[in-house]
PDB file of N, CA and C in Angstrom:
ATOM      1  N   UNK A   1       1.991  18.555 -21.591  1.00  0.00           N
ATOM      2  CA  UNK A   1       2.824  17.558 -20.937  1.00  0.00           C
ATOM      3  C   UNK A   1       1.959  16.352 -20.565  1.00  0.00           C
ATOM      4  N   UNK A   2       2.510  15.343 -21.040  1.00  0.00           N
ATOM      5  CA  UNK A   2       1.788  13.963 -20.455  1.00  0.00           C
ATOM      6  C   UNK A   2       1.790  13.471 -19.584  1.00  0.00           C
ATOM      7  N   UNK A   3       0.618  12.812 -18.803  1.00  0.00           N
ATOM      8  CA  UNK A   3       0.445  12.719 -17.411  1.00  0.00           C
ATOM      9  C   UNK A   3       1.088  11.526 -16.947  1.00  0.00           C
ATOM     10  N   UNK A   4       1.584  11.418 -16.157  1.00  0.00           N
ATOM     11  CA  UNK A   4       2.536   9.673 -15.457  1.00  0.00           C
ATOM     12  C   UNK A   4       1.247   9.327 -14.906  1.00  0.00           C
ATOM     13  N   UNK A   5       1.623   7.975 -15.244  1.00  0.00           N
ATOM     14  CA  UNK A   5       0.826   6.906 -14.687  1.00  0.00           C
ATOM     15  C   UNK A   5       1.033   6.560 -13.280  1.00  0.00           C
ATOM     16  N   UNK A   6       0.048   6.122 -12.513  1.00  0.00           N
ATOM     17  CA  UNK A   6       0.692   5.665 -11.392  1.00  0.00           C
ATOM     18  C   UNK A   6       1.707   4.831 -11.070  1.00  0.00           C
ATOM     19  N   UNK A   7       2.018   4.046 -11.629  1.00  0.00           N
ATOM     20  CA  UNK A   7       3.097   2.967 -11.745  1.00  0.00           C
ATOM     21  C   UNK A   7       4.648   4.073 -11.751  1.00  0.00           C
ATOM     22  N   UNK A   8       4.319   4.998 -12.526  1.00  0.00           N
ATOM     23  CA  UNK A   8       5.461   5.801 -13.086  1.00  0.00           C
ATOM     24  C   UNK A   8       6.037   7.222 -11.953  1.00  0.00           C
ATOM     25  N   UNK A   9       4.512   7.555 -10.966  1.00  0.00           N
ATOM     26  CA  UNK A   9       4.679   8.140  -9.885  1.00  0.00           C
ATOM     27  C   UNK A   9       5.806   7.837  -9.075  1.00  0.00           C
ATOM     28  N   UNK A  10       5.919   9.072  -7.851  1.00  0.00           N
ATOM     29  CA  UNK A  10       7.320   8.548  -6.841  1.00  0.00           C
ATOM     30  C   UNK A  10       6.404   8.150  -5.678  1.00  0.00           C
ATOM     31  N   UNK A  11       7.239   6.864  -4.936  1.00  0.00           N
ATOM     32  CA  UNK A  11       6.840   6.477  -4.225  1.00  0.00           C
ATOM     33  C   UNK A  11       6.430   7.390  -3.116  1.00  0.00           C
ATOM     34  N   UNK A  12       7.425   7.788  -2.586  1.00  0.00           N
ATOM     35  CA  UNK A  12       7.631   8.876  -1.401  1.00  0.00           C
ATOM     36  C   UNK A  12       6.174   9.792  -1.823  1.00  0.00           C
ATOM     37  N   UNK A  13       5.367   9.926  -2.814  1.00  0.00           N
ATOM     38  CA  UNK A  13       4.314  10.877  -2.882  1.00  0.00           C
ATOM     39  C   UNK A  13       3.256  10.520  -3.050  1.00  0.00           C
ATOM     40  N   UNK A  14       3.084   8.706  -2.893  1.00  0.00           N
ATOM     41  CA  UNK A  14       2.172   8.191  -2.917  1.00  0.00           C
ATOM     42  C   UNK A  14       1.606   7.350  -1.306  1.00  0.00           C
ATOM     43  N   UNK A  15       3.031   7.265  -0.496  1.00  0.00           N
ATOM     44  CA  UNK A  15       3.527   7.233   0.783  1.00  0.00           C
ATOM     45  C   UNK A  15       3.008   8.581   1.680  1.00  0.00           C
ATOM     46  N   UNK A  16       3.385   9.633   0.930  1.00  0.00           N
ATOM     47  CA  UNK A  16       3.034  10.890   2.003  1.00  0.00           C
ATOM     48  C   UNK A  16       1.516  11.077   2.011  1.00  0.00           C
ATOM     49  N   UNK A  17       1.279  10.583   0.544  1.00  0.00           N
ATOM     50  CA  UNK A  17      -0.945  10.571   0.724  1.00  0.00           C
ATOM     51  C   UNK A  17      -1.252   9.831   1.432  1.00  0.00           C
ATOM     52  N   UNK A  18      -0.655   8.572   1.598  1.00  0.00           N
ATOM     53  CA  UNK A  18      -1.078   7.946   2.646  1.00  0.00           C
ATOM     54  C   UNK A  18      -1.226   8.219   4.005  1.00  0.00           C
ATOM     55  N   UNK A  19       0.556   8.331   4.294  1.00  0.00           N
ATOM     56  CA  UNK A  19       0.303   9.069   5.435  1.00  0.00           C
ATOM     57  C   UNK A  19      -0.595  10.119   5.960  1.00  0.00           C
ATOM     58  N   UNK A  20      -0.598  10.717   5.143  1.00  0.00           N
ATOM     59  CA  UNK A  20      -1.906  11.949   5.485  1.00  0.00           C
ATOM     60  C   UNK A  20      -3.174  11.704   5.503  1.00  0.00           C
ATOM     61  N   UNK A  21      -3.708  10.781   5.092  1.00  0.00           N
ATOM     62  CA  UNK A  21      -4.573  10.398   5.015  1.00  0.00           C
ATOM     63  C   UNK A  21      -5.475   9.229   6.379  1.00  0.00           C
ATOM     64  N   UNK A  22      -4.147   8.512   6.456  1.00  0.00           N
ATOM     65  CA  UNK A  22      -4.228   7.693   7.730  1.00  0.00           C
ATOM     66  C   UNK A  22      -4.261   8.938   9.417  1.00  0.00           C
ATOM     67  N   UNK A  23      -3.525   9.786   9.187  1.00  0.00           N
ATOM     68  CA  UNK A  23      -3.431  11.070  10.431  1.00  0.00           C
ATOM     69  C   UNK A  23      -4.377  11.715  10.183  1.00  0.00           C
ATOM     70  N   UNK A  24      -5.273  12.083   9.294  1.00  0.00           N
ATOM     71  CA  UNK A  24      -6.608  12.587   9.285  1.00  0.00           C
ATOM     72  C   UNK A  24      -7.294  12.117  10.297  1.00  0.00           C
ATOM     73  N   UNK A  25      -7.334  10.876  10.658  1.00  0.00           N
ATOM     74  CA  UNK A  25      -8.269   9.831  10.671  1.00  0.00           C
ATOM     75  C   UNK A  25      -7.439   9.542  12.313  1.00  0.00           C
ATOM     76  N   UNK A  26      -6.274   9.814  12.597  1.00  0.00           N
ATOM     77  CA  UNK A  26      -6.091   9.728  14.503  1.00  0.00           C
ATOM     78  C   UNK A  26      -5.486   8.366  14.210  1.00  0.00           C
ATOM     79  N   UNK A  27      -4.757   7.746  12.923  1.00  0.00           N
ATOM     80  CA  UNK A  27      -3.981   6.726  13.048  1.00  0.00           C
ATOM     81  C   UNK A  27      -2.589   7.126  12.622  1.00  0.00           C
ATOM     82  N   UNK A  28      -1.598   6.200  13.235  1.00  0.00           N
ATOM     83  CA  UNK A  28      -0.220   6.645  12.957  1.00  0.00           C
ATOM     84  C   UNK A  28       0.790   6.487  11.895  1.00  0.00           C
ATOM     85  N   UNK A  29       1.911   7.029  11.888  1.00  0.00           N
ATOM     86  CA  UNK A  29       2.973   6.563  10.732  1.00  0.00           C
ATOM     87  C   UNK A  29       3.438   4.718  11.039  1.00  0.00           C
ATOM     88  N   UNK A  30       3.420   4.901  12.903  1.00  0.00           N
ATOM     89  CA  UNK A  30       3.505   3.379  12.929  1.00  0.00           C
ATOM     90  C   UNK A  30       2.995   2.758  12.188  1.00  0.00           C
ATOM     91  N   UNK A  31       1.543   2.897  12.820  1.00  0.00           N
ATOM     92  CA  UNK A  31       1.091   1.597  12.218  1.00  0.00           C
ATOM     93  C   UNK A  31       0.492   1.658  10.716  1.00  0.00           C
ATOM     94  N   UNK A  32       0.526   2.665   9.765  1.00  0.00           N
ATOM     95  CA  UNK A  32       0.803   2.619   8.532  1.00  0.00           C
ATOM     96  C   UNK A  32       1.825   1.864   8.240  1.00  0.00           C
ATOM     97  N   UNK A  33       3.553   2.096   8.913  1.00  0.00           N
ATOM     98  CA  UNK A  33       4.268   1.280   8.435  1.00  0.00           C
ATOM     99  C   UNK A  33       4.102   0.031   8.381  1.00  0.00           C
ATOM    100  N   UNK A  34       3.325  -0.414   9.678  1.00  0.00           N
ATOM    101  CA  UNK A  34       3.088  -1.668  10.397  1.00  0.00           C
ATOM    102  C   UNK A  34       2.299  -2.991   8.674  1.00  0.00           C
ATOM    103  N   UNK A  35       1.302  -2.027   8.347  1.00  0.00           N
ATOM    104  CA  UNK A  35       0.634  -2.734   7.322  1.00  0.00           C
ATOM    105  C   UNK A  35       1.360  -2.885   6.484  1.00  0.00           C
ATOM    106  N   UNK A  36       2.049  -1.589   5.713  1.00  0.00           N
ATOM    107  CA  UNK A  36       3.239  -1.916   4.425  1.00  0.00           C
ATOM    108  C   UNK A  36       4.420  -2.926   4.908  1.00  0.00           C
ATOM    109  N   UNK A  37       5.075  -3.140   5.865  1.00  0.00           N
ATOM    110  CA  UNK A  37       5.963  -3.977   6.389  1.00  0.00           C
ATOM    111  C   UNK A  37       5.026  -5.757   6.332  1.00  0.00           C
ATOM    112  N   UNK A  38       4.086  -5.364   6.936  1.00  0.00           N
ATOM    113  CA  UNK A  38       3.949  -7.062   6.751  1.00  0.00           C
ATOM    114  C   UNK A  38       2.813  -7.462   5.151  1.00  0.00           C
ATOM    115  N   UNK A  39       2.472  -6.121   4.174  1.00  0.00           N
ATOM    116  CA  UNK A  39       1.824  -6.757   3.162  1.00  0.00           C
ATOM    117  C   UNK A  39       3.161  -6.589   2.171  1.00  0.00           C
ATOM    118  N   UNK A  40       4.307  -6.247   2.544  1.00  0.00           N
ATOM    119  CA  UNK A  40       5.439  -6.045   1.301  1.00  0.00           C
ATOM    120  C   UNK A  40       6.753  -6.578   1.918  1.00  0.00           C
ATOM    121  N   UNK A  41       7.070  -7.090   3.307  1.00  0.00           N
ATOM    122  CA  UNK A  41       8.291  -8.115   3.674  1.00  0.00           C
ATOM    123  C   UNK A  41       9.289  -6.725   3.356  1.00  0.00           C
ATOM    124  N   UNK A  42       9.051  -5.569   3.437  1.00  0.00           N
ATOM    125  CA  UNK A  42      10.122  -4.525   3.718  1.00  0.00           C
ATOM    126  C   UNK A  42      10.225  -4.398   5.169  1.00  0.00           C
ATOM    127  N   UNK A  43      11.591  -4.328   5.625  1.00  0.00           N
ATOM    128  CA  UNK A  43      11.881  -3.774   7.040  1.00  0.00           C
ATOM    129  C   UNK A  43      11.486  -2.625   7.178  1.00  0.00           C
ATOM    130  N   UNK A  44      10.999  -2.292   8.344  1.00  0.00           N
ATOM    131  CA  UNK A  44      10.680  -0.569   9.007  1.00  0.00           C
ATOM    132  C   UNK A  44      12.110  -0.020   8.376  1.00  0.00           C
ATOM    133  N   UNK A  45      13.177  -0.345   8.574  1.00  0.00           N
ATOM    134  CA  UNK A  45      14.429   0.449   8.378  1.00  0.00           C
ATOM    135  C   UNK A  45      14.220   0.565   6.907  1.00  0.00           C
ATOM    136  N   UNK A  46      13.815  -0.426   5.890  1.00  0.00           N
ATOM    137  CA  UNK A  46      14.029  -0.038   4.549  1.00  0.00           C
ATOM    138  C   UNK A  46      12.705   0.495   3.949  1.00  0.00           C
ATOM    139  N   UNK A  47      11.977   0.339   4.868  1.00  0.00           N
ATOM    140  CA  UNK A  47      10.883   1.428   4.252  1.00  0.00           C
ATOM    141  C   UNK A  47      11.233   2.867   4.175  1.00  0.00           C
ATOM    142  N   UNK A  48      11.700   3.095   5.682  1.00  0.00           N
ATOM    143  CA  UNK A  48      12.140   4.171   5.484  1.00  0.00           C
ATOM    144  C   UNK A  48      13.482   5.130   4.914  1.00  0.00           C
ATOM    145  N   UNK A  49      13.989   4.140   3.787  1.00  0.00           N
ATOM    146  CA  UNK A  49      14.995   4.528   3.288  1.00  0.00           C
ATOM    147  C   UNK A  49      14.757   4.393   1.893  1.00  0.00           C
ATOM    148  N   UNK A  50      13.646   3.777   1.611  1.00  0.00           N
ATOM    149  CA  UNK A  50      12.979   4.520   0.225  1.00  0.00           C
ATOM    150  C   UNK A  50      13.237   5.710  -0.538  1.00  0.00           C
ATOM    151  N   UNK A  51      13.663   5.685  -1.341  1.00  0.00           N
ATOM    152  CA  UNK A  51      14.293   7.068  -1.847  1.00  0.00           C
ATOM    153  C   UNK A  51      13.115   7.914  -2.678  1.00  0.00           C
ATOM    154  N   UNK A  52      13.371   8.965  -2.744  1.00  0.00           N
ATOM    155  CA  UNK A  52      12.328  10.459  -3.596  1.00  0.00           C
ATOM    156  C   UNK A  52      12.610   9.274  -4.989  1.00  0.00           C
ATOM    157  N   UNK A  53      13.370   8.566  -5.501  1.00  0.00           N
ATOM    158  CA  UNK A  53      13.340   8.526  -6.929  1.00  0.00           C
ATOM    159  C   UNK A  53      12.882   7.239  -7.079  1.00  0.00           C
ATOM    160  N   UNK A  54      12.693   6.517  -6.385  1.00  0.00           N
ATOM    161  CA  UNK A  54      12.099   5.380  -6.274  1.00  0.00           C
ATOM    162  C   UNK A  54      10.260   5.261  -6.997  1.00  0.00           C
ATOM    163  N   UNK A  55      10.123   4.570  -8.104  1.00  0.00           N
ATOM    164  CA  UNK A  55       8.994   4.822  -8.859  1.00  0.00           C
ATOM    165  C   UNK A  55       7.655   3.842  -7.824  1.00  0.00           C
ATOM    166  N   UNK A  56       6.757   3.827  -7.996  1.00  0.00           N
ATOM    167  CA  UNK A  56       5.679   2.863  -7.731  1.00  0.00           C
ATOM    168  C   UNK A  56       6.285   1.424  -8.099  1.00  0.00           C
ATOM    169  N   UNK A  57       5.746   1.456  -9.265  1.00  0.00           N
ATOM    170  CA  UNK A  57       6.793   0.259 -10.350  1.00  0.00           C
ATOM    171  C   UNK A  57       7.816  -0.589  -9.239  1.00  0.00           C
ATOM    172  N   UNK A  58       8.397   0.438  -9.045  1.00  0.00           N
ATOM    173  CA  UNK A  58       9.780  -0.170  -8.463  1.00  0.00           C
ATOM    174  C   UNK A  58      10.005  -0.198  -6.993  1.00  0.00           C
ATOM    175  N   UNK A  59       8.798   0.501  -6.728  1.00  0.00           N
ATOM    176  CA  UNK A  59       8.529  -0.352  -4.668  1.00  0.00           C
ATOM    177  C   UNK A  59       8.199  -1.583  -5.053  1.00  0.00           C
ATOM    178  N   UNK A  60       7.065  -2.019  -5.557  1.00  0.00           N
ATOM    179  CA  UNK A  60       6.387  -3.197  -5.877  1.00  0.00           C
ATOM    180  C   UNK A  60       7.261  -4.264  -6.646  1.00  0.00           C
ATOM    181  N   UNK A  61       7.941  -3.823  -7.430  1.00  0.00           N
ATOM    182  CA  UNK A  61       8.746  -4.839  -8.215  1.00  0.00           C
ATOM    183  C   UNK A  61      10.097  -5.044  -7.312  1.00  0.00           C
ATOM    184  N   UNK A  62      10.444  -4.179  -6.309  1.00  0.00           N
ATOM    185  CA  UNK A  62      11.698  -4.803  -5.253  1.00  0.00           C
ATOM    186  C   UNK A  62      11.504  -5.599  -3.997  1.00  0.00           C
ATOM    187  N   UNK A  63       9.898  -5.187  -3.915  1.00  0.00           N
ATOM    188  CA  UNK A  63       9.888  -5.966  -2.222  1.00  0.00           C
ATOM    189  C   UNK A  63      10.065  -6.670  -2.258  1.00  0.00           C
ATOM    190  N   UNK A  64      10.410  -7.475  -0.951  1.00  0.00           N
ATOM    191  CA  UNK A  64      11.166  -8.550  -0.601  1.00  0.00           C
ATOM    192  C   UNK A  64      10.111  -9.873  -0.602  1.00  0.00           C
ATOM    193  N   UNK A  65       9.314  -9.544  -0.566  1.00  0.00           N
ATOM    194  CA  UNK A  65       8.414 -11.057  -0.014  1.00  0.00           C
ATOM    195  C   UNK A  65       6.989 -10.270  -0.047  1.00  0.00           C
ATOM    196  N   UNK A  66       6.033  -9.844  -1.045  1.00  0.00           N
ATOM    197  CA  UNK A  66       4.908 -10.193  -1.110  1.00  0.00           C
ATOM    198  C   UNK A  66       3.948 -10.802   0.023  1.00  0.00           C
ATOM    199  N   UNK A  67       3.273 -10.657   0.764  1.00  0.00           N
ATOM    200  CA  UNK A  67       3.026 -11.312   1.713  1.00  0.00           C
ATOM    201  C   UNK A  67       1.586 -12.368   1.111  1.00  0.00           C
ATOM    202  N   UNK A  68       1.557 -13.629   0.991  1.00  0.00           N
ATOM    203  CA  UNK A  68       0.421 -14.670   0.884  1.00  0.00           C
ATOM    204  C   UNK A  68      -0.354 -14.011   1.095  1.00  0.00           C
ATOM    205  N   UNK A  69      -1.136 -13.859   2.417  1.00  0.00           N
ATOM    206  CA  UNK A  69      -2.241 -13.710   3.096  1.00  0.00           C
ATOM    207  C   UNK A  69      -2.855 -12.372   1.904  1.00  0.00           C
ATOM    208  N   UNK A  70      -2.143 -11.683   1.064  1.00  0.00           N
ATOM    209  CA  UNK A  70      -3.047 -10.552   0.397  1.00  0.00           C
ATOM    210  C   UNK A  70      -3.747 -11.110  -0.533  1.00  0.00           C
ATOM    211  N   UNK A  71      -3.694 -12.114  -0.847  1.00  0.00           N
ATOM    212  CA  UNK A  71      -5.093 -12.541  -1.979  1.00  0.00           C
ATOM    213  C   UNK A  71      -6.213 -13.178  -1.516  1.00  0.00           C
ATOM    214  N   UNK A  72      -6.452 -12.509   0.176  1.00  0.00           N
ATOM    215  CA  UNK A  72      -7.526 -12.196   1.082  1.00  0.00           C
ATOM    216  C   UNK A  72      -8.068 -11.591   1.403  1.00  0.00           C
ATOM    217  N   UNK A  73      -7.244 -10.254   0.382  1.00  0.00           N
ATOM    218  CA  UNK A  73      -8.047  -9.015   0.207  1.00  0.00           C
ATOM    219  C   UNK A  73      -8.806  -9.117  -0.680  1.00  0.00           C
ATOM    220  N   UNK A  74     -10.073  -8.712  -0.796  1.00  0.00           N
ATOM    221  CA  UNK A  74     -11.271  -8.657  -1.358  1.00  0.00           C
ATOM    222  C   UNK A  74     -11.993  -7.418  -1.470  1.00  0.00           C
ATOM    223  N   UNK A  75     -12.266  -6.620  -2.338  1.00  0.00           N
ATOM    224  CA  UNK A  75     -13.606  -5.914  -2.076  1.00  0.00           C
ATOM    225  C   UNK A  75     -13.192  -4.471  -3.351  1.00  0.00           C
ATOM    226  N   UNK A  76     -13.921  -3.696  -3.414  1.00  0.00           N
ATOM    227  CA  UNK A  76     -13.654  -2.131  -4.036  1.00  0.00           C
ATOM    228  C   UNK A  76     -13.042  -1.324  -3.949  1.00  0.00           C
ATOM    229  N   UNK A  77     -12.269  -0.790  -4.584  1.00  0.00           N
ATOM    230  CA  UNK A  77     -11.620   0.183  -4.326  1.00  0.00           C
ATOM    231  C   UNK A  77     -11.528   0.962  -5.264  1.00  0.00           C
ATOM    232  N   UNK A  78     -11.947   2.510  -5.474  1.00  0.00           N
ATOM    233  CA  UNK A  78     -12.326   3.071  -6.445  1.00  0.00           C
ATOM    234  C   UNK A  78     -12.874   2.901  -7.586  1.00  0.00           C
ATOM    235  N   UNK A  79     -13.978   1.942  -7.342  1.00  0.00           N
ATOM    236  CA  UNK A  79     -14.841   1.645  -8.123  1.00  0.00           C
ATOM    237  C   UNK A  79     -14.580   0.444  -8.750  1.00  0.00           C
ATOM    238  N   UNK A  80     -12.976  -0.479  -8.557  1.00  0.00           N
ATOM    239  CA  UNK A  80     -12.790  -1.590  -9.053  1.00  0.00           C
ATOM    240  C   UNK A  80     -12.909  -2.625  -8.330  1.00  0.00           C
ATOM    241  N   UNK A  81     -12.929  -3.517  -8.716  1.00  0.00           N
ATOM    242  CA  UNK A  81     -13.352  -4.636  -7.917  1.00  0.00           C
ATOM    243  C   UNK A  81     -11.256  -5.596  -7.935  1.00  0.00           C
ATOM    244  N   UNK A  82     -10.873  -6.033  -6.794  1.00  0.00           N
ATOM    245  CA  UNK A  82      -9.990  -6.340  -6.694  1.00  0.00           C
ATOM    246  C   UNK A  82      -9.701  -7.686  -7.175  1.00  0.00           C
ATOM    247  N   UNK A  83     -10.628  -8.598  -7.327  1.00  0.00           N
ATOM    248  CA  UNK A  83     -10.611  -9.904  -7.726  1.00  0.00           C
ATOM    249  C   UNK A  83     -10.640 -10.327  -8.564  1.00  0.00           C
ATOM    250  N   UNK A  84     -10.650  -8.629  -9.579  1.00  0.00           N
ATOM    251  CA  UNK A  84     -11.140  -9.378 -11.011  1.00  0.00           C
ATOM    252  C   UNK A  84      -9.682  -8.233 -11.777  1.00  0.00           C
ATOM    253  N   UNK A  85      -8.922  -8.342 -11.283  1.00  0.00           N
ATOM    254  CA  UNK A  85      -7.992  -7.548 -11.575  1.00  0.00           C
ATOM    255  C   UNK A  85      -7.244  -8.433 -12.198  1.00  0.00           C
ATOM    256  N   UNK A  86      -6.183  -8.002 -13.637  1.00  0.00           N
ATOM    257  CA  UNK A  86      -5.143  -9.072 -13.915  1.00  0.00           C
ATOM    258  C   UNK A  86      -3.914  -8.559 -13.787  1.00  0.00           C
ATOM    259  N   UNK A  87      -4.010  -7.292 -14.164  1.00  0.00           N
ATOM    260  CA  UNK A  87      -2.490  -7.195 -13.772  1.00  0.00           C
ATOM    261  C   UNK A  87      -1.812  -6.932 -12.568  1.00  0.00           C
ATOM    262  N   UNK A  88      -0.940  -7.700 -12.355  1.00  0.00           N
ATOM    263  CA  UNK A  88      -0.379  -8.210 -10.812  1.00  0.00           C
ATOM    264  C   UNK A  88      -0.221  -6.722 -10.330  1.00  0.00           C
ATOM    265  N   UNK A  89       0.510  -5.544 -10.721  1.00  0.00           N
ATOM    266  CA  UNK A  89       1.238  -4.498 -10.226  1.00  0.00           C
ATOM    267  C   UNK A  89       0.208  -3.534  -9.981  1.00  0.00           C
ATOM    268  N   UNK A  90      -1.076  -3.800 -11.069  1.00  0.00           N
ATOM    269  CA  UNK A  90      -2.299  -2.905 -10.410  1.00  0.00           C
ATOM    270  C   UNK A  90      -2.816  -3.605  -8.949  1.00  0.00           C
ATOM    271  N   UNK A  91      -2.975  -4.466  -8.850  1.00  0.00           N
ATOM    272  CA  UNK A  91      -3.593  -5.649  -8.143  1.00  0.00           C
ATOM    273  C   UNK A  91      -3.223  -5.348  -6.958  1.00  0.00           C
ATOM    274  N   UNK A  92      -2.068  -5.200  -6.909  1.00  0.00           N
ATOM    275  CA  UNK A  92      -0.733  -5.005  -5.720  1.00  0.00           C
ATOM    276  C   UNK A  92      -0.745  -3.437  -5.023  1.00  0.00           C
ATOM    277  N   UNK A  93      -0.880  -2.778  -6.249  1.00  0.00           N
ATOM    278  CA  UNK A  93      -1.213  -1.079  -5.539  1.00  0.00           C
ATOM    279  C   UNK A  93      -3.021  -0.897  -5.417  1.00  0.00           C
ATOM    280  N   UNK A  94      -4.032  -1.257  -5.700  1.00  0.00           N
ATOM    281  CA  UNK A  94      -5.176  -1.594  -5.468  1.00  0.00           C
ATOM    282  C   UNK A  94      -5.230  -2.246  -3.869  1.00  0.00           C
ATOM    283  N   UNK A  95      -4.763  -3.180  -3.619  1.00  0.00           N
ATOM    284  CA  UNK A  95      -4.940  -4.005  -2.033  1.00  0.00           C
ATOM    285  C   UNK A  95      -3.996  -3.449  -1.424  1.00  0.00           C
ATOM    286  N   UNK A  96      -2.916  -2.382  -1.460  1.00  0.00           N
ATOM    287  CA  UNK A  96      -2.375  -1.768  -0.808  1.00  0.00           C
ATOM    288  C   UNK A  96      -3.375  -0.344  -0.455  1.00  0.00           C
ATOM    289  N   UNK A  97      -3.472   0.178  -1.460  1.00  0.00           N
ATOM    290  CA  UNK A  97      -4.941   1.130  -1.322  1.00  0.00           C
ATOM    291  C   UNK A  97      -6.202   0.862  -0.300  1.00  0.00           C
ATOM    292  N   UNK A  98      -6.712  -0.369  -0.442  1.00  0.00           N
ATOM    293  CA  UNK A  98      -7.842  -1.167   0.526  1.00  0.00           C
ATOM    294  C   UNK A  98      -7.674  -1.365   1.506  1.00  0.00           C
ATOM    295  N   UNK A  99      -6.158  -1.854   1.921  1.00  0.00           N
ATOM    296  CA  UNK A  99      -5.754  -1.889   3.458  1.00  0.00           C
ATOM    297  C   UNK A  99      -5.242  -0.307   4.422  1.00  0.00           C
ATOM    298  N   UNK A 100      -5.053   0.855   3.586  1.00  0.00           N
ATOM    299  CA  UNK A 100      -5.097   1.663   4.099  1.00  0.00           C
ATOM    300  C   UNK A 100      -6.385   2.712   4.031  1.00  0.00           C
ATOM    301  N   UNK A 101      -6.918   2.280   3.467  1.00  0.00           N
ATOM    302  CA  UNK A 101      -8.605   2.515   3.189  1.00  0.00           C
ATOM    303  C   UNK A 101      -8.879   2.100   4.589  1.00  0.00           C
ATOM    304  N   UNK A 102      -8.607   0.510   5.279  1.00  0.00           N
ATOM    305  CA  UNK A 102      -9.392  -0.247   6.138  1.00  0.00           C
ATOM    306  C   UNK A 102      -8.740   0.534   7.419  1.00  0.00           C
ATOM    307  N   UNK A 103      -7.448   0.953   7.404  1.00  0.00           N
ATOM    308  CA  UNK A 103      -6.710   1.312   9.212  1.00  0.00           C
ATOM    309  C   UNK A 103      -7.040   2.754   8.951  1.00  0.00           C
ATOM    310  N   UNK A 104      -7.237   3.176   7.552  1.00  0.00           N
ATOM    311  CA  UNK A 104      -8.038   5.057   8.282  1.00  0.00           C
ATOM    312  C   UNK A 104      -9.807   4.701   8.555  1.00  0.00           C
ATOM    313  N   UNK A 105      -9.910   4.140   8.340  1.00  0.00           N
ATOM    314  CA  UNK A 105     -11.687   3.793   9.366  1.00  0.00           C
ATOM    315  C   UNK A 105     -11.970   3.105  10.237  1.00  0.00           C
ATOM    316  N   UNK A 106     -10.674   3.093  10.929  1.00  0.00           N
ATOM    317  CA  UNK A 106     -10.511   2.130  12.631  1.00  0.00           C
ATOM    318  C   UNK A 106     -10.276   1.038  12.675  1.00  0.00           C
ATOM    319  N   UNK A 107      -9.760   0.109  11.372  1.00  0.00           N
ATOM    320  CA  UNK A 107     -10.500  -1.002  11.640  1.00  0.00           C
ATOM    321  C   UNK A 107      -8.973  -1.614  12.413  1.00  0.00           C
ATOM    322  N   UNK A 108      -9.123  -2.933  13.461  1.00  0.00           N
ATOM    323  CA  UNK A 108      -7.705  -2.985  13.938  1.00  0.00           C
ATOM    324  C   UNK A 108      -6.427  -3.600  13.127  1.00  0.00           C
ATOM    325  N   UNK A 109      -5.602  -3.630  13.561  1.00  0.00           N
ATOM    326  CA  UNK A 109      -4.388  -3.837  12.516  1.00  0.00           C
ATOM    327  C   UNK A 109      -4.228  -5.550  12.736  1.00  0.00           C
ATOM    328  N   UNK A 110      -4.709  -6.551  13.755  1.00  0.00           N
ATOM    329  CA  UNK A 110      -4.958  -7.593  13.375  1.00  0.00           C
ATOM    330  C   UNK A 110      -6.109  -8.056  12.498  1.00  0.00           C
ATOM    331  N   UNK A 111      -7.122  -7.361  12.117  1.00  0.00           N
ATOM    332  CA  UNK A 111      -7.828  -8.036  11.069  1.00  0.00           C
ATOM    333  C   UNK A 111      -7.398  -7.184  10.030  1.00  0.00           C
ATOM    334  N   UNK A 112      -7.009  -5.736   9.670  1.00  0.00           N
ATOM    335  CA  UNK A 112      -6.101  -5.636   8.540  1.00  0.00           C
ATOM    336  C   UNK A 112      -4.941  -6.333   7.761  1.00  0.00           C
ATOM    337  N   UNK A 113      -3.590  -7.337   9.226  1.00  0.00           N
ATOM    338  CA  UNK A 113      -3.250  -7.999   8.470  1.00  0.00           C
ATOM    339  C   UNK A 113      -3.463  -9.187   8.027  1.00  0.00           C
ATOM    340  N   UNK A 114      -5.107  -9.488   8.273  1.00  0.00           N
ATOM    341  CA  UNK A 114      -5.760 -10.772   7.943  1.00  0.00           C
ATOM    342  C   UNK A 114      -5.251 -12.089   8.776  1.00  0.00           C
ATOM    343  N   UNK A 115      -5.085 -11.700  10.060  1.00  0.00           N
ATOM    344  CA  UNK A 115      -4.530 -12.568  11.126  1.00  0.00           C
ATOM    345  C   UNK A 115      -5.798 -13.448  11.939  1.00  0.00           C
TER     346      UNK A 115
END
């Protein structure tokens, strides 16, 4: 059987790594939401109404508003470098990756959302 791509993954299971990942670490579902709400212009209410069938692909390709301030994200993330990325939808799940990289190692949620 052939493996899905991330793009092709469900959201909700790329959401729950997160989450788990951020509660490892003594940070919350809040303020996880807190970062996805202001780097993707989804409401708390429609984040959380994200459905199981909802692909990667298709979080990223529905949000509402992209937020500017993310092509202020900068730096590595699994070995890639974010700046030198072209395709927008990797680019987009890459600096979503980096900013929850940054609130599970304390860092505060005003310089996460680059405020």
């Amino acid at each position: 059987m052939p493996r899905k791509t991330i793009d092709q993954m469900s959201w909700m299971g790329i959401y729950q790594a997160y989450l788990n990942k951020v509660e490892r670490k003594a940070r919350t579902q809040d303020e996880l939401d807190q970062v996805l709400t202001w780097l993707t212009g989804y409401s708390p209410e429609q984040l959380q109404l994200v459905s199981e069938s909802r692909t990667v692909a298709d979080f990223y390709n529905q949000c509402p508003a992209w937020n500017p301030a993310a092509t202020g994200v900068t730096g590595t993330i699994c070995g890639v470098k974010i700046q030198e990325l072209t395709d927008p939808l990797m680019k987009q799940i890459r600096i979503t990756d980096k900013l929850v990289d940054e609130l599970a190692k304390g860092r505060p949620l005003e310089k996460i959302r680059r405020s």
